[in-house]
N, C-alpha and C. Protein backbone atom coordinates (compact mmCIF):
# COMPACT_ATOMS: atom_id res chain seq x y z
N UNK A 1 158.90 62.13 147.57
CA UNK A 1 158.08 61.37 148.49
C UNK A 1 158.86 61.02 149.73
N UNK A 2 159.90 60.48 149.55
CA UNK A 2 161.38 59.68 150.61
C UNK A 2 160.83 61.39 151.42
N UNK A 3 161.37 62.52 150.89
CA UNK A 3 161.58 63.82 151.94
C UNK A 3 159.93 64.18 151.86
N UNK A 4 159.17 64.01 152.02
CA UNK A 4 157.65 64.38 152.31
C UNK A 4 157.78 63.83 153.96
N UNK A 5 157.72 62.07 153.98
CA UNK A 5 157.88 61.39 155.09
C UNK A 5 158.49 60.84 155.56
N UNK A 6 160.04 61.50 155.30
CA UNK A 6 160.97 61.83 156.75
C UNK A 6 160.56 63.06 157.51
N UNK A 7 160.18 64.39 156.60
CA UNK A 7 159.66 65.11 157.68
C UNK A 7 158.54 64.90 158.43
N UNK A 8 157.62 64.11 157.97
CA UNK A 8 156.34 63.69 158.82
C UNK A 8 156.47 63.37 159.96
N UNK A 9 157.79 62.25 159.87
CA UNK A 9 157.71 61.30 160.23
C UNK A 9 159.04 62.26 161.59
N UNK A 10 159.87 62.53 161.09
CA UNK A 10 160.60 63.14 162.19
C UNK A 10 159.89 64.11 163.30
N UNK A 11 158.84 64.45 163.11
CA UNK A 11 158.04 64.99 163.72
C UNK A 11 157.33 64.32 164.80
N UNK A 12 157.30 63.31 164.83
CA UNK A 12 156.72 62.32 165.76
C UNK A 12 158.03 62.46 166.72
N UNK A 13 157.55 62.30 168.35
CA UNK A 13 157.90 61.74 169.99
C UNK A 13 158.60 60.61 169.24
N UNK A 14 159.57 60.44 169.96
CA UNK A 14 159.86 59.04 169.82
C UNK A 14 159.42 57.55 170.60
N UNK A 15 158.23 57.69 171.35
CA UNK A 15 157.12 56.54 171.78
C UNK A 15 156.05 57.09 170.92
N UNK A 16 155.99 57.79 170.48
CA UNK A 16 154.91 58.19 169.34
C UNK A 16 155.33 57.36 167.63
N UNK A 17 156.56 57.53 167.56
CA UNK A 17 156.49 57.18 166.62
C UNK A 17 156.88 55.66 166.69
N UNK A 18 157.29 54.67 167.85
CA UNK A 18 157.15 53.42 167.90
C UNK A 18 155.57 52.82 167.87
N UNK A 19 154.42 53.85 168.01
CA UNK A 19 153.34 53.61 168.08
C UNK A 19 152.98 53.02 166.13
N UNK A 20 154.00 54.54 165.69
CA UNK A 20 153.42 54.25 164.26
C UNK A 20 154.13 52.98 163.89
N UNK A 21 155.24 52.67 164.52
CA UNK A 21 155.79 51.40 163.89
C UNK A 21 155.02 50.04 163.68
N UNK A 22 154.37 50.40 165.11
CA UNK A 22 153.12 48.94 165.31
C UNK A 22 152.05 48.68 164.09
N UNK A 23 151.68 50.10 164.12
CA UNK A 23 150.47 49.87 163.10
C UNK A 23 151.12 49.58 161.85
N UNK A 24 151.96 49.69 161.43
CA UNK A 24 152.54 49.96 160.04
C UNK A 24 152.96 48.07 159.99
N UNK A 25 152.73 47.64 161.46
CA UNK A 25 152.54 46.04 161.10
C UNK A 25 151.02 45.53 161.02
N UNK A 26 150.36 46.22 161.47
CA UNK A 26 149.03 45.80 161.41
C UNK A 26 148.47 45.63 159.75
N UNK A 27 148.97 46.56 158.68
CA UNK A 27 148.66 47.11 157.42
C UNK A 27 148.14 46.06 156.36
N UNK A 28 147.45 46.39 155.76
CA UNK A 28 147.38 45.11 154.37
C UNK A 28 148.36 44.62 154.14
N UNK A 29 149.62 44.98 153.64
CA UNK A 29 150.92 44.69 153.26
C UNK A 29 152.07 45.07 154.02
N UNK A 30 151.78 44.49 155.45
CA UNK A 30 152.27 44.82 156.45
C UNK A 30 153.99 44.62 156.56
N UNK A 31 154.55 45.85 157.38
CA UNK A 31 156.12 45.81 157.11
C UNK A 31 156.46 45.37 158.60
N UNK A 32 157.22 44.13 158.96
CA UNK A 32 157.66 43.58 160.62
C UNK A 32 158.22 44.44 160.83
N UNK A 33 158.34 44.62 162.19
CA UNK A 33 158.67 45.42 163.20
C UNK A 33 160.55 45.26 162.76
N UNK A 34 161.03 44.20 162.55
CA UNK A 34 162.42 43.54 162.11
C UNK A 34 162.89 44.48 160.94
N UNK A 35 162.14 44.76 160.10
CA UNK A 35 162.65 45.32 158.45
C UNK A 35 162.32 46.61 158.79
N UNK A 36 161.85 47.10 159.78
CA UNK A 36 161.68 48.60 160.08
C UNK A 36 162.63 49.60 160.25
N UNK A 37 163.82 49.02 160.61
CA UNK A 37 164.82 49.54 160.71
C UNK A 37 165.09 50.42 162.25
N UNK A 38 166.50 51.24 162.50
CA UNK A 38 166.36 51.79 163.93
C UNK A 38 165.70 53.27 163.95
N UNK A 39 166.37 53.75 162.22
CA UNK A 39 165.99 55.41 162.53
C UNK A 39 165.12 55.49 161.53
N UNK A 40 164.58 57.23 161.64
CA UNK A 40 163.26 57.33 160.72
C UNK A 40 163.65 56.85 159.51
N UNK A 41 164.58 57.52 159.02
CA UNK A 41 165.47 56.90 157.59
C UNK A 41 165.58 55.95 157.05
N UNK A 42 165.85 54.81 157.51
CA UNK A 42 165.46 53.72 158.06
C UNK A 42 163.78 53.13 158.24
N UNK A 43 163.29 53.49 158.41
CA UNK A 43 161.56 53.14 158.30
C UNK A 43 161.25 53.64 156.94
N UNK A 44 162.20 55.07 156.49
CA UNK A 44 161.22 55.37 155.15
C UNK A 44 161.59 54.57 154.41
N UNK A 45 162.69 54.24 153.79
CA UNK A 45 163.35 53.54 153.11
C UNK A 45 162.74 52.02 153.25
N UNK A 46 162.70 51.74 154.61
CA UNK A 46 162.03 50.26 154.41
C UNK A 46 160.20 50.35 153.69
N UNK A 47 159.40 51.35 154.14
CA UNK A 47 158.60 52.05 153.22
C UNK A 47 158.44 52.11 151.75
N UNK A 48 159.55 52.61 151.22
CA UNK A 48 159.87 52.72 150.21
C UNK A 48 160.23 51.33 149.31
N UNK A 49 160.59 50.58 150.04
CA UNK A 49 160.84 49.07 149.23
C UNK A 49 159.25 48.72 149.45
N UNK A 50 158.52 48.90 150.65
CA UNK A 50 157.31 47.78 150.12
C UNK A 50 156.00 48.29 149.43
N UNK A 51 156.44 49.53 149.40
CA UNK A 51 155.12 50.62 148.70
C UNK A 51 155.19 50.99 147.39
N UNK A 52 154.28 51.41 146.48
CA UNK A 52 154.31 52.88 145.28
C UNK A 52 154.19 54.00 146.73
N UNK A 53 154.98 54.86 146.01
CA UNK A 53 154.52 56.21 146.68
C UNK A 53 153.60 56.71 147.09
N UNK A 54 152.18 56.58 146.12
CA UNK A 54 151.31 56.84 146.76
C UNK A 54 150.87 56.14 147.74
N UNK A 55 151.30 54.78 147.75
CA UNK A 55 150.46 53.90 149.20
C UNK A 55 151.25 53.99 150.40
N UNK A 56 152.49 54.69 150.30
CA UNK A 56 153.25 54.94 151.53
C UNK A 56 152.48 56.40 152.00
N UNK A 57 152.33 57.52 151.18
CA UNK A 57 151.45 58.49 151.76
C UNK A 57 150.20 57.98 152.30
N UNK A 58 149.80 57.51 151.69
CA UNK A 58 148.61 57.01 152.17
C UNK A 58 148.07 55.79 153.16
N UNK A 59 149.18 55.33 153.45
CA UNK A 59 149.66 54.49 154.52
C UNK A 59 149.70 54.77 155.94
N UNK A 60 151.03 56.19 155.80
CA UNK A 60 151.11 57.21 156.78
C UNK A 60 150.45 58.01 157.19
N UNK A 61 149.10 58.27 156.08
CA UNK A 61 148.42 58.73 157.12
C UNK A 61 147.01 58.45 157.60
N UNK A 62 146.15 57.43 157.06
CA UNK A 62 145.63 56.52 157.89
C UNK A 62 146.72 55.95 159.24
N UNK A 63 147.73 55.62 159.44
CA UNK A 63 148.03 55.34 160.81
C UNK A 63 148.16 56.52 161.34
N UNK A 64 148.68 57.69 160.60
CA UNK A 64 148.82 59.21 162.15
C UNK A 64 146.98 59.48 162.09
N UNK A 65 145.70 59.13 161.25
CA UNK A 65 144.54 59.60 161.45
C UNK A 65 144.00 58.37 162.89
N UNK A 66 144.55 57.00 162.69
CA UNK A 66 144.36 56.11 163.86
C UNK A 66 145.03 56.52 164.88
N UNK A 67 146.01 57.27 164.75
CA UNK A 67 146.71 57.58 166.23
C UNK A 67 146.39 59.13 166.83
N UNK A 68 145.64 59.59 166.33
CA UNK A 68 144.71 60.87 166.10
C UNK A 68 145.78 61.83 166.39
N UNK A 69 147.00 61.79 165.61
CA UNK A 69 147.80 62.83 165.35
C UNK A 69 147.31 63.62 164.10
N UNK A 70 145.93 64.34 164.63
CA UNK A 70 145.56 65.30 163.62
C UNK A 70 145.78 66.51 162.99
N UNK A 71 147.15 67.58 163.65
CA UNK A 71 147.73 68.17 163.03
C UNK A 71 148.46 67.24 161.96
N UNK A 72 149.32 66.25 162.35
CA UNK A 72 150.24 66.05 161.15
C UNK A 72 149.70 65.39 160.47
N UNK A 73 148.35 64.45 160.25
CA UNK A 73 147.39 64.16 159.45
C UNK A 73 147.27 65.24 158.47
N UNK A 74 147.10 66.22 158.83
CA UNK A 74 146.56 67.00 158.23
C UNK A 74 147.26 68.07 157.24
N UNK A 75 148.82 68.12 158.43
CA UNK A 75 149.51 68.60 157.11
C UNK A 75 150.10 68.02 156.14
N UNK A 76 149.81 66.69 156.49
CA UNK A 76 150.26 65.65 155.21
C UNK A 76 149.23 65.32 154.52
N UNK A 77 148.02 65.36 154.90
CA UNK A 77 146.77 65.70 153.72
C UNK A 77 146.50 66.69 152.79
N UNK A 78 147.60 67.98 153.28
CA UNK A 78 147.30 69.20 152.24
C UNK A 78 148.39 69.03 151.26
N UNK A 79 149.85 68.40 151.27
CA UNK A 79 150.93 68.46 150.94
C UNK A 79 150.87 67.37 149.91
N UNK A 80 149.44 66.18 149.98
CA UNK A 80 148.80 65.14 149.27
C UNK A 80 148.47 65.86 148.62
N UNK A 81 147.20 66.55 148.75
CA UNK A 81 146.53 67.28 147.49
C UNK A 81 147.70 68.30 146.83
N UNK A 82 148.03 69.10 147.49
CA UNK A 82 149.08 70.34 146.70
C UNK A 82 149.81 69.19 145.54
N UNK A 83 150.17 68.53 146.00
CA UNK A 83 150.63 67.15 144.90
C UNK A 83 150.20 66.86 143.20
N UNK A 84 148.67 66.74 144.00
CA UNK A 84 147.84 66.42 143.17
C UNK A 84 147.24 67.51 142.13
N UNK A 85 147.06 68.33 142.19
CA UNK A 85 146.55 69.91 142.11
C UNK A 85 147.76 70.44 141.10
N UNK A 86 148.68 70.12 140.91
CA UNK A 86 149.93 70.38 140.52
C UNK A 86 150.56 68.91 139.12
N UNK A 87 149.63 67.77 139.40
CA UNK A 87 150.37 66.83 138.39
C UNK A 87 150.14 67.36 137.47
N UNK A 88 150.02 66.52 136.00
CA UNK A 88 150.70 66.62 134.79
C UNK A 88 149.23 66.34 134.13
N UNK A 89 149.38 66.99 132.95
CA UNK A 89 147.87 67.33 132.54
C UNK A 89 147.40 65.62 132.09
N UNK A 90 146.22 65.39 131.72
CA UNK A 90 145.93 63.98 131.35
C UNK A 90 145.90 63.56 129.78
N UNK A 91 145.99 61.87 130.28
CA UNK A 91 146.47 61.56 128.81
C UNK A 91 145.72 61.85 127.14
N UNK A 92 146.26 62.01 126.56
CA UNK A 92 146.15 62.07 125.39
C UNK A 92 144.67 61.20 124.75
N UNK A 93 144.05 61.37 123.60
CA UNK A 93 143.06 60.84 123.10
C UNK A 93 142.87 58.68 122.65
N UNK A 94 144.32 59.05 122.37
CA UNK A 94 144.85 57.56 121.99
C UNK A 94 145.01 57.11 123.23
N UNK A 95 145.57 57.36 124.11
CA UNK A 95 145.98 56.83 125.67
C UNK A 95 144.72 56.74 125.95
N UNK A 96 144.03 57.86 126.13
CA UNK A 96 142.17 57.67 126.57
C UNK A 96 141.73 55.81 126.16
N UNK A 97 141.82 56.22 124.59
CA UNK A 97 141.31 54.87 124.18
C UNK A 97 141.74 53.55 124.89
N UNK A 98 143.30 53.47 125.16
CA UNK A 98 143.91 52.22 124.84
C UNK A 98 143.56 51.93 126.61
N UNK A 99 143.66 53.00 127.61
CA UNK A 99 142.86 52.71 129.12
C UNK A 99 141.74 52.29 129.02
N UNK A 100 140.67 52.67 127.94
CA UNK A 100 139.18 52.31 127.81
C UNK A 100 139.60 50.80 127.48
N UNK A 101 140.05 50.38 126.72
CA UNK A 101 140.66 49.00 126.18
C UNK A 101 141.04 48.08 127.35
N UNK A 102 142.21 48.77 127.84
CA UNK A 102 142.56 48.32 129.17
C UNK A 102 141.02 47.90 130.16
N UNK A 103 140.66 48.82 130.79
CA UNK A 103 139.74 48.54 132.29
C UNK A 103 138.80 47.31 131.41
N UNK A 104 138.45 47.70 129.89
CA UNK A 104 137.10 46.39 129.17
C UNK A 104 137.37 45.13 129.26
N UNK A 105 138.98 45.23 128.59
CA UNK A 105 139.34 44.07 128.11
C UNK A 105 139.85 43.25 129.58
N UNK A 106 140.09 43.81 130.59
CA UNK A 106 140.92 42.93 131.21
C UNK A 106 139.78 43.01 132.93
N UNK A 107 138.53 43.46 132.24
CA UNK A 107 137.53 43.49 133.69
C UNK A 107 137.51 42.78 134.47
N UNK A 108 137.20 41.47 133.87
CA UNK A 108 137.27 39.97 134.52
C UNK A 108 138.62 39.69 135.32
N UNK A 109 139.31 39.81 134.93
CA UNK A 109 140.90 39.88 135.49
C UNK A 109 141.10 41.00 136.76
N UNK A 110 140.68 41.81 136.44
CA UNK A 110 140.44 42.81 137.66
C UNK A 110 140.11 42.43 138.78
N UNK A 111 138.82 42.14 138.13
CA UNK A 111 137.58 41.95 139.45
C UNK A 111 138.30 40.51 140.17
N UNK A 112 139.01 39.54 139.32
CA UNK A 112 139.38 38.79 140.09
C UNK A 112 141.14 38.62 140.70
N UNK A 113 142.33 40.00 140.48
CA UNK A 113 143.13 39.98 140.76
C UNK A 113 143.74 40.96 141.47
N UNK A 114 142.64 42.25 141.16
CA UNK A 114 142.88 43.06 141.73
C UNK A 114 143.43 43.59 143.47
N UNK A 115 144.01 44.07 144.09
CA UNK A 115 144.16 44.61 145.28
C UNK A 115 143.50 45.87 145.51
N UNK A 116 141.99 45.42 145.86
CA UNK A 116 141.56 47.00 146.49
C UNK A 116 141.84 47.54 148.00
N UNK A 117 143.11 48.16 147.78
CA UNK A 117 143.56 49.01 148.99
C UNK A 117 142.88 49.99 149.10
N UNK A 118 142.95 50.19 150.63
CA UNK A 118 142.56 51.37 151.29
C UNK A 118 143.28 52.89 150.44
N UNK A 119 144.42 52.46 149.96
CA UNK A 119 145.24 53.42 149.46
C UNK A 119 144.66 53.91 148.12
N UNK A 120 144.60 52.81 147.59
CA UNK A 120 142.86 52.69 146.20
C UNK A 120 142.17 53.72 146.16
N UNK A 121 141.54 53.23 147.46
CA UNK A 121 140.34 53.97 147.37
C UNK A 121 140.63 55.30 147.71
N UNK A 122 141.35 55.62 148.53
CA UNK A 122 141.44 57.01 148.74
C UNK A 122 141.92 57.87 147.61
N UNK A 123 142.91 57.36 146.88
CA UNK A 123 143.17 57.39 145.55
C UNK A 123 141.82 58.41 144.54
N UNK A 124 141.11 56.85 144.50
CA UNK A 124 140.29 57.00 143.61
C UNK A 124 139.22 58.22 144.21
N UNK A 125 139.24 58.37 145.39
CA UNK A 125 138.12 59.61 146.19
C UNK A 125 139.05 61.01 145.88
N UNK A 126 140.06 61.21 146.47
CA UNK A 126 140.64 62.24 145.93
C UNK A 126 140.66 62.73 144.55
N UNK A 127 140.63 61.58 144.03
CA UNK A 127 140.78 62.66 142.33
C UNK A 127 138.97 62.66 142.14
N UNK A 128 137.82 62.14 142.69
CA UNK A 128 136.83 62.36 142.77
C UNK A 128 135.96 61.57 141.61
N UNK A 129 136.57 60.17 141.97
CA UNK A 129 135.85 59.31 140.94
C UNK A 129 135.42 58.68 141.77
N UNK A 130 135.13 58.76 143.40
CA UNK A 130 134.49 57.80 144.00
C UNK A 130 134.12 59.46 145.16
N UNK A 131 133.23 58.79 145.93
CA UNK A 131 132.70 59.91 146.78
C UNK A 131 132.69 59.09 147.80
N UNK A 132 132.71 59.60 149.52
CA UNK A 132 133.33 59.47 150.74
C UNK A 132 132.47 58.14 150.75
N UNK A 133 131.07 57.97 150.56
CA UNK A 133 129.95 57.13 150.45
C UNK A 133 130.13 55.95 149.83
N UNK A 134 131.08 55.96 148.72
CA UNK A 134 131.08 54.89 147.67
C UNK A 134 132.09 54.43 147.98
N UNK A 135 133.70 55.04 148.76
CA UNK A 135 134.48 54.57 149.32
C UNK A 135 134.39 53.19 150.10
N UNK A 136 132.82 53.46 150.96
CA UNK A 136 133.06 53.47 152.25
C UNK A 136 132.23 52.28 151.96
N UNK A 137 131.33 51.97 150.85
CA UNK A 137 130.41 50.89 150.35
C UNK A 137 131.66 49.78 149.93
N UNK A 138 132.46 50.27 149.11
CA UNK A 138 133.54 49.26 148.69
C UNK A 138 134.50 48.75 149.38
N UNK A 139 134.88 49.69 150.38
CA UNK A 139 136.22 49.84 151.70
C UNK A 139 135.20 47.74 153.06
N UNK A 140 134.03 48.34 152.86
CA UNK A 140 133.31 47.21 154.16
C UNK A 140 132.84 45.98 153.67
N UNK A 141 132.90 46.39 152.33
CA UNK A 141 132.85 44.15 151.83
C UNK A 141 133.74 43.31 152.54
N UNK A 142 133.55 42.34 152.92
CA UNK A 142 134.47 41.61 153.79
C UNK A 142 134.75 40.29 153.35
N UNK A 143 135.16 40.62 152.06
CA UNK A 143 136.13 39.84 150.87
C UNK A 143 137.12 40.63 149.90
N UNK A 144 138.00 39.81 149.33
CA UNK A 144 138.66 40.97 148.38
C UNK A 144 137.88 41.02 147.46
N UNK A 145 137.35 39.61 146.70
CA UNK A 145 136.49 39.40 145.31
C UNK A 145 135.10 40.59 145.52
N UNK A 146 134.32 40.87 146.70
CA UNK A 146 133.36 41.40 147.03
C UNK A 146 133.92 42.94 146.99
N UNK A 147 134.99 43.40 147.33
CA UNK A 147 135.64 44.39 147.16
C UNK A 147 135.63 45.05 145.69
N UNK A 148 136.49 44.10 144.90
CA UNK A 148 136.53 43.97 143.62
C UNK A 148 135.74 44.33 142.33
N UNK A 149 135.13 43.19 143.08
CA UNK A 149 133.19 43.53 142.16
C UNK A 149 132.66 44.62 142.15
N UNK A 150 132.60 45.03 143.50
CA UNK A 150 131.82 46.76 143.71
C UNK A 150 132.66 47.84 143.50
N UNK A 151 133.80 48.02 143.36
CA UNK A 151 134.64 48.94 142.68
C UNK A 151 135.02 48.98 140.94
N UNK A 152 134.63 47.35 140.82
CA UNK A 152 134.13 47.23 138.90
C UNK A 152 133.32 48.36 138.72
N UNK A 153 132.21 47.59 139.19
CA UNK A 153 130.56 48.11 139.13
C UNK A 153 130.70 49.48 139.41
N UNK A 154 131.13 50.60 140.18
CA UNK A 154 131.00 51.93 140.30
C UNK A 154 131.66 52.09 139.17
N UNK A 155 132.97 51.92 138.53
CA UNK A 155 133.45 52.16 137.60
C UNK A 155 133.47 52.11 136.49
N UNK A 156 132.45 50.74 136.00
CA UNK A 156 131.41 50.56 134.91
C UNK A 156 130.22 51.75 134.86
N UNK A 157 130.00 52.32 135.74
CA UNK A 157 128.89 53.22 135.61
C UNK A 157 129.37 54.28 136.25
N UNK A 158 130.57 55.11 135.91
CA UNK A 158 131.17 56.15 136.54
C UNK A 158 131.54 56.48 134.70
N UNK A 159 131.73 55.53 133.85
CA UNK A 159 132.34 55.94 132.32
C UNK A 159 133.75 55.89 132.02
N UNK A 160 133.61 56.38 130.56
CA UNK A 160 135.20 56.41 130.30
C UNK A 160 135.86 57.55 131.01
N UNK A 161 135.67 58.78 131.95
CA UNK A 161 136.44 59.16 132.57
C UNK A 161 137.77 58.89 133.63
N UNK A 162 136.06 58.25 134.47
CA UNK A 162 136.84 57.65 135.34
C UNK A 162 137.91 55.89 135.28
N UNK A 163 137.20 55.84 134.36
CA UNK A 163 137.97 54.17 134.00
C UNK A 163 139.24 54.58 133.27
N UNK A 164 139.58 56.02 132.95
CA UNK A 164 141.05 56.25 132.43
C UNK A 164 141.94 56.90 133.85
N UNK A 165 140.58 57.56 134.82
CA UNK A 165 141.74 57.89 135.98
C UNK A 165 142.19 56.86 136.47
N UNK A 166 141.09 56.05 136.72
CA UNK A 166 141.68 54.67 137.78
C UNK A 166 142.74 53.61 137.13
N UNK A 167 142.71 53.57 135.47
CA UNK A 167 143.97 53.05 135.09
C UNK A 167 145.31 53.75 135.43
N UNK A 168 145.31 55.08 135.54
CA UNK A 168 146.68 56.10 135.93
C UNK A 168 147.03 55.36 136.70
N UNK A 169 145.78 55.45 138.09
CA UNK A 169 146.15 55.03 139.17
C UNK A 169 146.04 53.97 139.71
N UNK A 170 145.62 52.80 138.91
CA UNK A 170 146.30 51.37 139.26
C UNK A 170 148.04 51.30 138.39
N UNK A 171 148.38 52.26 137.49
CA UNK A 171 149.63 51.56 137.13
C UNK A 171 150.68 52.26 138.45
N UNK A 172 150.30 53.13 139.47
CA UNK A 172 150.75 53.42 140.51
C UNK A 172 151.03 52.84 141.64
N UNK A 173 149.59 51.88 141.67
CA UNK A 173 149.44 51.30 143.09
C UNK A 173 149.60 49.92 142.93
N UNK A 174 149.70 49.65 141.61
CA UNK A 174 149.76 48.05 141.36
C UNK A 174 149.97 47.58 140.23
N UNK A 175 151.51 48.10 139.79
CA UNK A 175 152.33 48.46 138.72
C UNK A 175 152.81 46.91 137.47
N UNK A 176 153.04 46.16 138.92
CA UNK A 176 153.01 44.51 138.02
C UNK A 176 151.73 43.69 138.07
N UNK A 177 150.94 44.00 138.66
CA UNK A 177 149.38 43.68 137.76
C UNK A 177 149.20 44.62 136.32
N UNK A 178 149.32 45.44 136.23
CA UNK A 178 148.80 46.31 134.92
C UNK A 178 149.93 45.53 133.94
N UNK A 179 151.20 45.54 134.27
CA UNK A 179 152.52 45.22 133.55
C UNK A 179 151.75 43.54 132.97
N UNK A 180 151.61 42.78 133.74
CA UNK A 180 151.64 41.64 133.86
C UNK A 180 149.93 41.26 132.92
N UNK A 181 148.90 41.87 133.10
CA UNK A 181 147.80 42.09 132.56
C UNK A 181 147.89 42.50 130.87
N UNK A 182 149.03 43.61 130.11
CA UNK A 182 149.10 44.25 129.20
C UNK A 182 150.47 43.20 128.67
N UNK A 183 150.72 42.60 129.02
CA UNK A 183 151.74 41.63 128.36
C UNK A 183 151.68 40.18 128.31
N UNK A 184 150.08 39.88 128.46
CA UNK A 184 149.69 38.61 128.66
C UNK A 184 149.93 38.29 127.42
């Protein structure tokens, strides 16, 4: 991931890429301009302390799609999927179960602790448990709890499929909630 976006990222002008520095303060879990460090190396790494991997990809490129650097959007959107296209086959029958267990037992807790990131959702659209539409229904609530709720609710009625992808990928994106949830 660290060498995905240093090359992205070395690729940027250098007033281009102070552009990305800005936004990368604007962010949900925004990193100051101070902890950014001087060189790209330096930004990934500070990256790297405040992200999972996937929300630093996915970080980087919602800000190069806001700064309509759409080649390198784009080749960091294929180098996302090639990623993906390539993981590790899915869990096991017992794992199935104990995620079904997981998303039931701890719904309420979800819906009210959850962080639905942008990174989330794209998440959850890429592997194709949410569609551009349903993203975009859950992405414009303008609460987190309202967020929350409607990403339950698709996922209550999406099944046990998808309620075992989106456990993968909350222990990714929000590693000491799941930790902290399963060791109550």
């Amino acid at each position: 991931m660290a060498d995905t976006l240093l090359k992205i990222l070395q690729e940027l002008a250098p007033e281009v890429l102070e552009q990305f520095k800005y936004y990368l303060t604007k962010e949900n879990k925004p990193i100051p301009l101070g902890k950014q460090g001087t060189t790209v190396t330096h930004l990934v790494q500070s990256m790297e302390l405040a992200y999972t991997e996937e929300v630093s990809l996915d970080v980087t490129l919602n800000i190069l799609e806001k700064m309509d650097c759409t080649q390198l959007a784009q080749k960091l959107k294929q180098i996302m999927q090639n990623r993906h296209t390539t993981s590790v086959p899915g869990p096991s029958p017992d794992q199935k179960q104990n995620n079904l267990n997981f998303f039931n037992k701890y719904k309420a807790d979800l819906e009210e602790r959850m962080d639905v990131s942008v990174g989330l959702l794209r998440e959850l659209e890429r592997c194709g448990i949410l569609n551009a539409q349903e993203r975009e229904m859950v992405a414009v609530k303008p609460t987190s709890d309202q967020r929350n709720h409607a990403l339950i609710v698709h996922l209550d009625r999406k099944g046990l499929v998808a309620q075992n992808k989106f456990y993968e990928i909350l222990k990714k994106t929000e590693p000491y909630l799941v930790t902290d949830l399963e060791n109550a």
